[in-house]
N, C-alpha and C. Protein backbone atom coordinates (compact mmCIF):
# COMPACT_ATOMS: atom_id res chain seq x y z
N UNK A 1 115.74 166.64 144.37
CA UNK A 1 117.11 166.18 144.55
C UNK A 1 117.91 167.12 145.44
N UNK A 2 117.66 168.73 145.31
CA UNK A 2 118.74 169.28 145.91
C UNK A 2 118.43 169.17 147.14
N UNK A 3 117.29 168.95 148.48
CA UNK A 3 117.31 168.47 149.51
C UNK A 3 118.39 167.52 149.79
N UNK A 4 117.67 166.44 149.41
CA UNK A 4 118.47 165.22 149.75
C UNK A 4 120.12 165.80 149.13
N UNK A 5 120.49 166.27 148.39
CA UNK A 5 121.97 166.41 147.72
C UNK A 5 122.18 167.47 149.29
N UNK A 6 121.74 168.50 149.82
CA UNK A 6 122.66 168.77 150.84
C UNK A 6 122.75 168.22 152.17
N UNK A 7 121.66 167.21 152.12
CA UNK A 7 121.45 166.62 153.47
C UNK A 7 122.71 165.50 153.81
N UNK A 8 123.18 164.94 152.40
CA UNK A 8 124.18 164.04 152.01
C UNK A 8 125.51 164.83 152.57
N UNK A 9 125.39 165.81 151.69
CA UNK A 9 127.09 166.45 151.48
C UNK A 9 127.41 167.25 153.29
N UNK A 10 126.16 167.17 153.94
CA UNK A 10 126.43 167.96 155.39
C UNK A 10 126.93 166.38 156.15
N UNK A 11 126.09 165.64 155.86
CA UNK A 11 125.99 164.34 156.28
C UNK A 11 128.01 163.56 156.48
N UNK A 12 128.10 163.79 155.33
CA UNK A 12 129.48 163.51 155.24
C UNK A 12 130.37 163.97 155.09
N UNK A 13 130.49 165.44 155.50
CA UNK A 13 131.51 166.46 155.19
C UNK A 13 132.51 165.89 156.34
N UNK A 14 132.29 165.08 157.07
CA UNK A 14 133.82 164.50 157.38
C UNK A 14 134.45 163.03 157.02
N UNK A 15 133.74 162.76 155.75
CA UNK A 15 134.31 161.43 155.02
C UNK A 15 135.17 161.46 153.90
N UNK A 16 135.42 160.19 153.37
CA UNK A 16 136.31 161.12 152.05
C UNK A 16 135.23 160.14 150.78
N UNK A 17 134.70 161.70 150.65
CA UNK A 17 133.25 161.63 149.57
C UNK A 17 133.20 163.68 148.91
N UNK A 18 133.00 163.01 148.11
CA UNK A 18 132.36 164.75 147.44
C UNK A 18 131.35 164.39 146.31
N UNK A 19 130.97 165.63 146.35
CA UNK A 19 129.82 166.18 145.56
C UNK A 19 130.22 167.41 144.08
N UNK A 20 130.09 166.52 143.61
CA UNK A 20 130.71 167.45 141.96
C UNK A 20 129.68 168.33 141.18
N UNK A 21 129.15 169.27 141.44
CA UNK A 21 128.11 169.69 140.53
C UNK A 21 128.78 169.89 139.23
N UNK A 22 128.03 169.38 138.00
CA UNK A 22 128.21 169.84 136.83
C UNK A 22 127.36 170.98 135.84
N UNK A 23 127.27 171.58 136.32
CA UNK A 23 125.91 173.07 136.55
C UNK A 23 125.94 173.07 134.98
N UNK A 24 124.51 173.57 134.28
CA UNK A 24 124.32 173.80 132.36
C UNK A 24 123.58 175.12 132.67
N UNK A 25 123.67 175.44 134.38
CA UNK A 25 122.75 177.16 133.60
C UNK A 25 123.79 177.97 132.56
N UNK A 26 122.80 178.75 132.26
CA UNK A 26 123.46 179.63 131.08
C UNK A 26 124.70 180.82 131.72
N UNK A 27 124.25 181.13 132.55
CA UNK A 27 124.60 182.61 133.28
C UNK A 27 125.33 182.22 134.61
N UNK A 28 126.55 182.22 134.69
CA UNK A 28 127.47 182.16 136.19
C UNK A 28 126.83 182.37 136.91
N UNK A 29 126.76 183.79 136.76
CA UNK A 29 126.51 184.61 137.75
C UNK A 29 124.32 184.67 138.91
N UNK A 30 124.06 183.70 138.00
CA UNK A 30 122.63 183.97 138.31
C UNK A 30 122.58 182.75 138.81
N UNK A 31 123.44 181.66 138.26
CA UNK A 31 123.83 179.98 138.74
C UNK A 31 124.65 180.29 140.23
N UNK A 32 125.29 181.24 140.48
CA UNK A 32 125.88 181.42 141.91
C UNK A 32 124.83 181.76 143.09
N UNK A 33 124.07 183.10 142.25
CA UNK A 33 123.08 183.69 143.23
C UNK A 33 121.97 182.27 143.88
N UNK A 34 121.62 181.31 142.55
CA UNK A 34 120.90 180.62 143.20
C UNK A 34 121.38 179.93 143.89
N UNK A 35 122.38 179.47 143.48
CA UNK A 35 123.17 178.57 144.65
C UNK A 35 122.95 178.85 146.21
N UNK A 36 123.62 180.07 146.26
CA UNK A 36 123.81 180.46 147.89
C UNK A 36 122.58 180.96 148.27
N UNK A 37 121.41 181.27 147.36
CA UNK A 37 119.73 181.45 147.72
C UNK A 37 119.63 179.96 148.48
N UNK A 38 119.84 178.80 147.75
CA UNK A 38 119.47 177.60 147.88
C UNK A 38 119.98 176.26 148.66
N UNK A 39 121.34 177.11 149.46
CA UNK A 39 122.22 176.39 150.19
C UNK A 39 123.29 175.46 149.25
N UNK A 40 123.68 175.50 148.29
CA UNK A 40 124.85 174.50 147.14
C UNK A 40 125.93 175.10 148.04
N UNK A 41 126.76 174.16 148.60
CA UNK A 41 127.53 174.35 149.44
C UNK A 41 129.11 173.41 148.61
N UNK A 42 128.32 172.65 147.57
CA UNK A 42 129.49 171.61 147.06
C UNK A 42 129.87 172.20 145.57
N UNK A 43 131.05 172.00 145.20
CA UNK A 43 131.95 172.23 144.19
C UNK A 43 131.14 172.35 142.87
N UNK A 44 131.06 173.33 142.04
CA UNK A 44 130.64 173.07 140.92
C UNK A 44 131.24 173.85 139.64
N UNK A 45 131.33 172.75 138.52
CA UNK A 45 131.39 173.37 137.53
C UNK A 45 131.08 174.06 136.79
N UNK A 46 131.17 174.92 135.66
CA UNK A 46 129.56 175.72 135.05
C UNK A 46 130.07 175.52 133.81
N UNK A 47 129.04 174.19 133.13
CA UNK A 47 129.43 174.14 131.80
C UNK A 47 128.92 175.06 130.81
N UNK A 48 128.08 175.73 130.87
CA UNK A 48 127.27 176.68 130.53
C UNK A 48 126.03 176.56 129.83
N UNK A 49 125.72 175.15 129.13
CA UNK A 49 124.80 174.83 128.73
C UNK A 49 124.67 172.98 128.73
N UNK A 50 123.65 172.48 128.12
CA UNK A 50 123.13 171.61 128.15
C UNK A 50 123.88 170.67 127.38
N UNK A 51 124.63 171.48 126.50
CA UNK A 51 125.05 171.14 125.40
C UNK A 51 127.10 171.75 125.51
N UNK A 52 127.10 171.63 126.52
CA UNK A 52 128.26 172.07 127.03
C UNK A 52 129.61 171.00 126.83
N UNK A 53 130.82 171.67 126.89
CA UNK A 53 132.23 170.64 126.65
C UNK A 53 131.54 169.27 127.31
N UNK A 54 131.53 168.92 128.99
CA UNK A 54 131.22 168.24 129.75
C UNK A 54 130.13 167.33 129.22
N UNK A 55 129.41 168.25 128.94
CA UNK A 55 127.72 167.28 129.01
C UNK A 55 127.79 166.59 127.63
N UNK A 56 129.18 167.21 126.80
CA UNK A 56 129.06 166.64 125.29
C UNK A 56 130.17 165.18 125.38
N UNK A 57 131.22 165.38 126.26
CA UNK A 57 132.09 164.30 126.15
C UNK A 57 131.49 163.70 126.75
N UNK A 58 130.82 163.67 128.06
CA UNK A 58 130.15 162.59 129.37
C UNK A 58 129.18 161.36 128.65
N UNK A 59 128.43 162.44 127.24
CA UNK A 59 127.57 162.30 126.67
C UNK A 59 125.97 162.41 127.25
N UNK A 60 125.96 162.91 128.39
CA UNK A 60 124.86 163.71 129.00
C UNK A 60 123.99 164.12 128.03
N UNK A 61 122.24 163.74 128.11
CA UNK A 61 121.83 164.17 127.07
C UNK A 61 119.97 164.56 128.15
N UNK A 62 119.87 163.72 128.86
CA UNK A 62 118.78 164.37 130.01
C UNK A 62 119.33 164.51 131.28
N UNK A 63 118.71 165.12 132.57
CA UNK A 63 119.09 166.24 133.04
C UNK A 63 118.20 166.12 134.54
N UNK A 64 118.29 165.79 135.80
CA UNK A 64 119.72 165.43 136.43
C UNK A 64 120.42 164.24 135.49
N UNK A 65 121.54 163.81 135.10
CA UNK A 65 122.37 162.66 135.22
C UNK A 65 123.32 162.48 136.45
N UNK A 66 123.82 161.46 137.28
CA UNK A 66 124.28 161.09 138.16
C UNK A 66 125.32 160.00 138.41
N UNK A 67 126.27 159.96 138.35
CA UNK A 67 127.41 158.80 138.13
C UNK A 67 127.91 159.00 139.62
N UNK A 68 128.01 158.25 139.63
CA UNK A 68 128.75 157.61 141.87
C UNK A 68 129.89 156.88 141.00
N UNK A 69 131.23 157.79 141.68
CA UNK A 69 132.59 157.10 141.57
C UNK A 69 133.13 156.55 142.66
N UNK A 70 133.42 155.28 142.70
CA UNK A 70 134.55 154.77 143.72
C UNK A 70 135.76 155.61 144.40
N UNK A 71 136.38 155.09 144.73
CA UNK A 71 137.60 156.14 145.41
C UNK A 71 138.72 156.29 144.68
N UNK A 72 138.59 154.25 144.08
CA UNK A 72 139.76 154.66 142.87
C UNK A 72 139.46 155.10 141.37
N UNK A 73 138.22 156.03 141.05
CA UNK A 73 137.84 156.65 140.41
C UNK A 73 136.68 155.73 138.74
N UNK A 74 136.09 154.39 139.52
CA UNK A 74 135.88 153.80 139.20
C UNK A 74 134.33 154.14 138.87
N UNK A 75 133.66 154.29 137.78
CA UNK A 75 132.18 154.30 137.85
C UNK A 75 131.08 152.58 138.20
N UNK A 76 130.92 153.04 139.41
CA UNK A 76 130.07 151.96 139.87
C UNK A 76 128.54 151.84 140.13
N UNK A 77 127.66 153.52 139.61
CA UNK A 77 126.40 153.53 139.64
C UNK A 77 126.33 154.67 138.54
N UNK A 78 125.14 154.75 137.49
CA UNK A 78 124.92 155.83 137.09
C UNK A 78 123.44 155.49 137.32
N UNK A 79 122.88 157.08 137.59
CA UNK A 79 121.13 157.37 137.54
C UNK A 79 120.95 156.88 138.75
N UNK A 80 121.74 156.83 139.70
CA UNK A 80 121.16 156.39 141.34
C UNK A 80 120.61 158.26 142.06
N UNK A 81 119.24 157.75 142.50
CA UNK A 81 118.55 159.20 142.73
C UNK A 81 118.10 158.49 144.33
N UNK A 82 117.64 159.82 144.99
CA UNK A 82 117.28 159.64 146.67
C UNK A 82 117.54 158.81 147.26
N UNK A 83 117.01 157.73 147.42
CA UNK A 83 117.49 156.47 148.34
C UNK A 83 118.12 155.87 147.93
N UNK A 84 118.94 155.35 146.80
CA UNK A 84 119.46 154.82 145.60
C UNK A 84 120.85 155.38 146.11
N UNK A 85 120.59 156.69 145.79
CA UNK A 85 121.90 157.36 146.18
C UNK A 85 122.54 157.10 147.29
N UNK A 86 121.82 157.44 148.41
CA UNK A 86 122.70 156.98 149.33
C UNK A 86 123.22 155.89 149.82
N UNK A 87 122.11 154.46 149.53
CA UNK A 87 122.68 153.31 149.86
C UNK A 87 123.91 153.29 148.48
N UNK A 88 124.03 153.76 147.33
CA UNK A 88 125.16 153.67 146.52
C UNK A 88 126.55 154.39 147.30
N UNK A 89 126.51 155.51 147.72
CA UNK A 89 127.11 156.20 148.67
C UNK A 89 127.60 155.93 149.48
N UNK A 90 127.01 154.77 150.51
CA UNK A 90 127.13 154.46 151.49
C UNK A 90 128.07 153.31 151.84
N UNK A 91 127.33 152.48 150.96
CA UNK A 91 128.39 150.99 150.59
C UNK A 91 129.78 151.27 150.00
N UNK A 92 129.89 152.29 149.25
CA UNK A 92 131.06 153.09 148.91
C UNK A 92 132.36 153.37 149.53
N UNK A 93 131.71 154.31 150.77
CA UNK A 93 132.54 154.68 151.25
C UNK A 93 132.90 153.52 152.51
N UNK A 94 132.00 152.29 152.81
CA UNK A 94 132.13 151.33 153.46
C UNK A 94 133.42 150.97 152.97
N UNK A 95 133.14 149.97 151.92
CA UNK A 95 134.02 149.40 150.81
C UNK A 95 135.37 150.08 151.10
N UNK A 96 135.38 151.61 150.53
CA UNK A 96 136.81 152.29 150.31
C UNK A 96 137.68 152.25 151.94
N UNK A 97 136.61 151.97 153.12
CA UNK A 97 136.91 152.44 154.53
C UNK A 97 137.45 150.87 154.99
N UNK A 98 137.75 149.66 154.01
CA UNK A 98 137.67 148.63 154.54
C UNK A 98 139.13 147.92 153.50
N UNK A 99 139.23 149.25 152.58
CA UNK A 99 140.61 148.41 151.78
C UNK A 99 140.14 147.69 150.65
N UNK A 100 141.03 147.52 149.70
CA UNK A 100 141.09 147.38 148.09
C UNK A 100 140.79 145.31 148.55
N UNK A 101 139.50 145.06 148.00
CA UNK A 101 139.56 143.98 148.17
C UNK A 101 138.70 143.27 149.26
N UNK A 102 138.43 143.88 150.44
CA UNK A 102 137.92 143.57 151.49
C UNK A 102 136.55 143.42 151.91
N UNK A 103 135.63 143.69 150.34
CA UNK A 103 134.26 143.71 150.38
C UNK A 103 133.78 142.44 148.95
N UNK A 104 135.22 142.10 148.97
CA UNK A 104 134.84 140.79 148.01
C UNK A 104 135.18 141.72 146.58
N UNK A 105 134.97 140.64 145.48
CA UNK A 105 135.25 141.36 144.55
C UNK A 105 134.99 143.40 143.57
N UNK A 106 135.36 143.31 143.02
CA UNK A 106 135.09 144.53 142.97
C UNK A 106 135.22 145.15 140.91
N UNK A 107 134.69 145.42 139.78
CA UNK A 107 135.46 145.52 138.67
C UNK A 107 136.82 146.63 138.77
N UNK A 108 137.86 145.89 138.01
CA UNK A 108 139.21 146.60 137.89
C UNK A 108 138.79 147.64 136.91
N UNK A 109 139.23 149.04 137.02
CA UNK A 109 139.58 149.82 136.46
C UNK A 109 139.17 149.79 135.03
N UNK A 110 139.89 149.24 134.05
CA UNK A 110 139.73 148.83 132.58
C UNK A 110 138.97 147.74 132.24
N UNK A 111 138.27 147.14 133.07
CA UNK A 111 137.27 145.99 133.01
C UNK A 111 135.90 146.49 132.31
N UNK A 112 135.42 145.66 131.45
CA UNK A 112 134.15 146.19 130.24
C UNK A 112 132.92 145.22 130.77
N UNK A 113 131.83 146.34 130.92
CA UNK A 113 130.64 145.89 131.44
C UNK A 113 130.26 144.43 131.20
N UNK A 114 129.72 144.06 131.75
CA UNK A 114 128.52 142.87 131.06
C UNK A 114 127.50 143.07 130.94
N UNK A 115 127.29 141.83 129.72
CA UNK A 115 125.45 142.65 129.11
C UNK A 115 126.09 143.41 128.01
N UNK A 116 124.89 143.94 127.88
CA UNK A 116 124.72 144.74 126.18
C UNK A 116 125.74 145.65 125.97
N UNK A 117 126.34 145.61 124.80
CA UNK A 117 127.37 146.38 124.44
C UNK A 117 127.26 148.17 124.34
N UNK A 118 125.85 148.21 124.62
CA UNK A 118 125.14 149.81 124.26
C UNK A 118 124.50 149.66 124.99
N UNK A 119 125.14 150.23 126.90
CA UNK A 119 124.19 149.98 127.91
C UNK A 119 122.87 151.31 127.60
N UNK A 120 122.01 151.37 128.82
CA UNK A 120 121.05 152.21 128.88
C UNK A 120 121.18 152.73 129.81
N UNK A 121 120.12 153.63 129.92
CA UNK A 121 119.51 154.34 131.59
C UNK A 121 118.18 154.88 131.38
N UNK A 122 117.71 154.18 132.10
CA UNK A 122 115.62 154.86 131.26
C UNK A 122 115.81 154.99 130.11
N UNK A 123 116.21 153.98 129.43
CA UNK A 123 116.06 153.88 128.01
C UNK A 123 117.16 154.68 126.55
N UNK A 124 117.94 155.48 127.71
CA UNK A 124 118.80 156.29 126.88
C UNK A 124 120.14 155.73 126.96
N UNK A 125 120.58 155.82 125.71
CA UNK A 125 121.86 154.92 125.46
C UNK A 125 123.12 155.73 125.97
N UNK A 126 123.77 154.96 126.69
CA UNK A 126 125.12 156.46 127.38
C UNK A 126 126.37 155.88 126.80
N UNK A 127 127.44 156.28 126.33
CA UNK A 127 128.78 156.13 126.06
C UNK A 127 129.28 154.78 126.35
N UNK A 128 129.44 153.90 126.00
CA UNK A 128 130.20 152.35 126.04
C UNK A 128 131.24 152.76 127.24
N UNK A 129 132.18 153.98 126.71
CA UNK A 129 133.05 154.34 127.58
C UNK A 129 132.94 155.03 129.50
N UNK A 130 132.03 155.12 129.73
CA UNK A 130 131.44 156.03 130.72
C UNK A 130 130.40 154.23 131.60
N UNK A 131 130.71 153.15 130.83
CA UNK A 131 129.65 152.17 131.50
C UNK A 131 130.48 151.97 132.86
N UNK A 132 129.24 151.35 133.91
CA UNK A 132 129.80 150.79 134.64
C UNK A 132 130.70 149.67 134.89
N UNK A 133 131.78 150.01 135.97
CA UNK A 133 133.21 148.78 135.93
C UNK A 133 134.20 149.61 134.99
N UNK A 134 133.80 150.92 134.27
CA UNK A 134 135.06 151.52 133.71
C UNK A 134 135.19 152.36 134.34
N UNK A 135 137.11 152.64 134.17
CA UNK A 135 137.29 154.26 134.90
C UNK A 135 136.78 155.06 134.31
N UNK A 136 136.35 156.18 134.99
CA UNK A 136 135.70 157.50 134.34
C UNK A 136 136.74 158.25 133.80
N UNK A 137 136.53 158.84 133.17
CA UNK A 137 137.60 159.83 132.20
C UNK A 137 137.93 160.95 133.11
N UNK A 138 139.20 161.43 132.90
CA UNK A 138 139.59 162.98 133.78
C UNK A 138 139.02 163.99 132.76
N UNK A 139 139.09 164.70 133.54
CA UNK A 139 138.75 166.45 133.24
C UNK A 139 139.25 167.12 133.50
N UNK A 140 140.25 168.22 133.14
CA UNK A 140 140.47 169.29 133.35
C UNK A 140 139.32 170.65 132.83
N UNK A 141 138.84 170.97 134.34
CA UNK A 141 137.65 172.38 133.69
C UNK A 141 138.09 173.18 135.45
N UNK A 142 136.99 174.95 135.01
CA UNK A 142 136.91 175.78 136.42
C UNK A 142 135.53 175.58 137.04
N UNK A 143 135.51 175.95 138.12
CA UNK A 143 134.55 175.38 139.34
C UNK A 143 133.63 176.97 138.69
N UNK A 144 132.66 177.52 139.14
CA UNK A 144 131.79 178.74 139.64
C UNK A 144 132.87 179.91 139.35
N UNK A 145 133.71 179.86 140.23
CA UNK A 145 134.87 180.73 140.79
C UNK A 145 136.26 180.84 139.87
N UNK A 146 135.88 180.01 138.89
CA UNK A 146 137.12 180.56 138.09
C UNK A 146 138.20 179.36 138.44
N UNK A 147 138.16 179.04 139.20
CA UNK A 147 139.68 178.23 139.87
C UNK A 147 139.64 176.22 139.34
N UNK A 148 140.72 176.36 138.92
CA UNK A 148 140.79 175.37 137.68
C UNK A 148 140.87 174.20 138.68
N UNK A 149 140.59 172.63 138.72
CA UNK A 149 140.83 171.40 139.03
C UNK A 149 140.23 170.45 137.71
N UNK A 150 140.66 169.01 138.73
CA UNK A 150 140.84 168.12 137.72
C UNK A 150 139.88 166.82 138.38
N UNK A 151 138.79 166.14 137.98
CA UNK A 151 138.48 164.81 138.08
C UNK A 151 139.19 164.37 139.15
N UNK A 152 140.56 164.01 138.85
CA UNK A 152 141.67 162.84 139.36
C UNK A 152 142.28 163.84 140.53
N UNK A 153 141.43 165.48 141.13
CA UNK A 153 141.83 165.72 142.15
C UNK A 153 141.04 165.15 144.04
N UNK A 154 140.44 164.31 143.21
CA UNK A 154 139.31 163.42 143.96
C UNK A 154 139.72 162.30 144.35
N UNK A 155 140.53 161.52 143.64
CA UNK A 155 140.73 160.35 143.94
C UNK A 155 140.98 160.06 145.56
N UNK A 156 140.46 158.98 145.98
CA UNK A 156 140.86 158.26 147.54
C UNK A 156 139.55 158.88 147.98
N UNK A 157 138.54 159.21 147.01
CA UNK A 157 137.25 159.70 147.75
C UNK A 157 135.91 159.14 146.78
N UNK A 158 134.91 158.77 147.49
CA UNK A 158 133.68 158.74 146.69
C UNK A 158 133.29 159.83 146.05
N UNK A 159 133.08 159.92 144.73
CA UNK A 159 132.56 161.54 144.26
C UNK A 159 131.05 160.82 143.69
N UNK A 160 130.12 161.62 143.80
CA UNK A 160 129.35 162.03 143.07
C UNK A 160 129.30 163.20 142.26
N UNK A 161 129.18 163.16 140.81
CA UNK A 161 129.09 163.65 139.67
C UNK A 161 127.98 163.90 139.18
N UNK A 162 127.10 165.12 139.13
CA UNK A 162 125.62 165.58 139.06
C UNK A 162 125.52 166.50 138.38
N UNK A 163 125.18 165.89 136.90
CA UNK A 163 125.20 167.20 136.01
C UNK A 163 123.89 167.55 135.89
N UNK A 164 123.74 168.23 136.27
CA UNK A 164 121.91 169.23 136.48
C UNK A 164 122.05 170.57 136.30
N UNK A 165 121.53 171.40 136.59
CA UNK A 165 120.43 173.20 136.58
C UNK A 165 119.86 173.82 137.11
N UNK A 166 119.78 175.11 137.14
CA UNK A 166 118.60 175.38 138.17
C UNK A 166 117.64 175.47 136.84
N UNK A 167 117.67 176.02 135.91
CA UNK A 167 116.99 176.58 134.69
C UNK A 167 116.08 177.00 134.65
């Protein structure tokens, strides 16, 4: 994944898209070193474990997880990996580049999935609340660096949300 994740985030560093890491190593400081060993060039959080604030409300329970938000902060893919990703990505930022409406319908905000009331993803049951066609929940947490933001400081952009590790 982390190939393709910087080939993306170089790819579109002049769109309005980001890349959210939601990091579970244990150790900041050894989660930084690898970073900049490994080229992570995009925003990340450090929940500190697996079992972290984040990974416990998101309800994150295997590891990458991956949610693609709309611009108006809408979850419209979870578990989209390599090619997945980017055509999710892509149509995205199409969509957002073309106006509220202009790619045909779209789910509103507070609109509740269809289908099973206890969606999946490879078989693992994720939060009713977190399904696709709902808004994603805000967050207030600090990046690597200490320096505090919020979810909803994204909005008017595609985010991807990638809670993974180096571990």
């Amino acid at each position: 994944m982390l190939p393709r994740e910087k080939a993306l985030v170089k790819r579109l560093e002049k769109e309005p898209f980001a890349l959210i890491g939601i990091n579970t190593d244990k150790d900041p400081g050894e989660y930084k070193k690898q970073a900049s060993d490994q080229g992570v060039t995009w925003r990340s959080a450090w929940d500190g474990s697996t079992h972290g604030p984040l990974c416990t409300a998101w309800g994150v329970s295997s590891f990458p997880t991956i949610y693609v938000l709309d611009a108006q902060g809408t979850i419209r893919y979870v578990g989209a990996r390599n090619e997945k990703l980017d055509e999710a990505v892509e149509a995205l930022l199409a969509e957002a580049k073309s106006g509220p409406g202009a790619s045909g319908e779209k789910p509103s905000p507070g609109a509740k999935p269809a289908g099973d009331p206890k969606p999946s993803i490879d078989g693992l049951e994720i939060p009713v609340g977190l399904s696709i066609g709902r808004r994603a929940p805000d967050f207030t947490t600090k990046d690597v660096d200490g320096v505090e933001f919020k979810l909803s400081d994204y909005r008017g952009k595609v985010v991807v949300l990638d809670f993974w590790g180096f571990w």
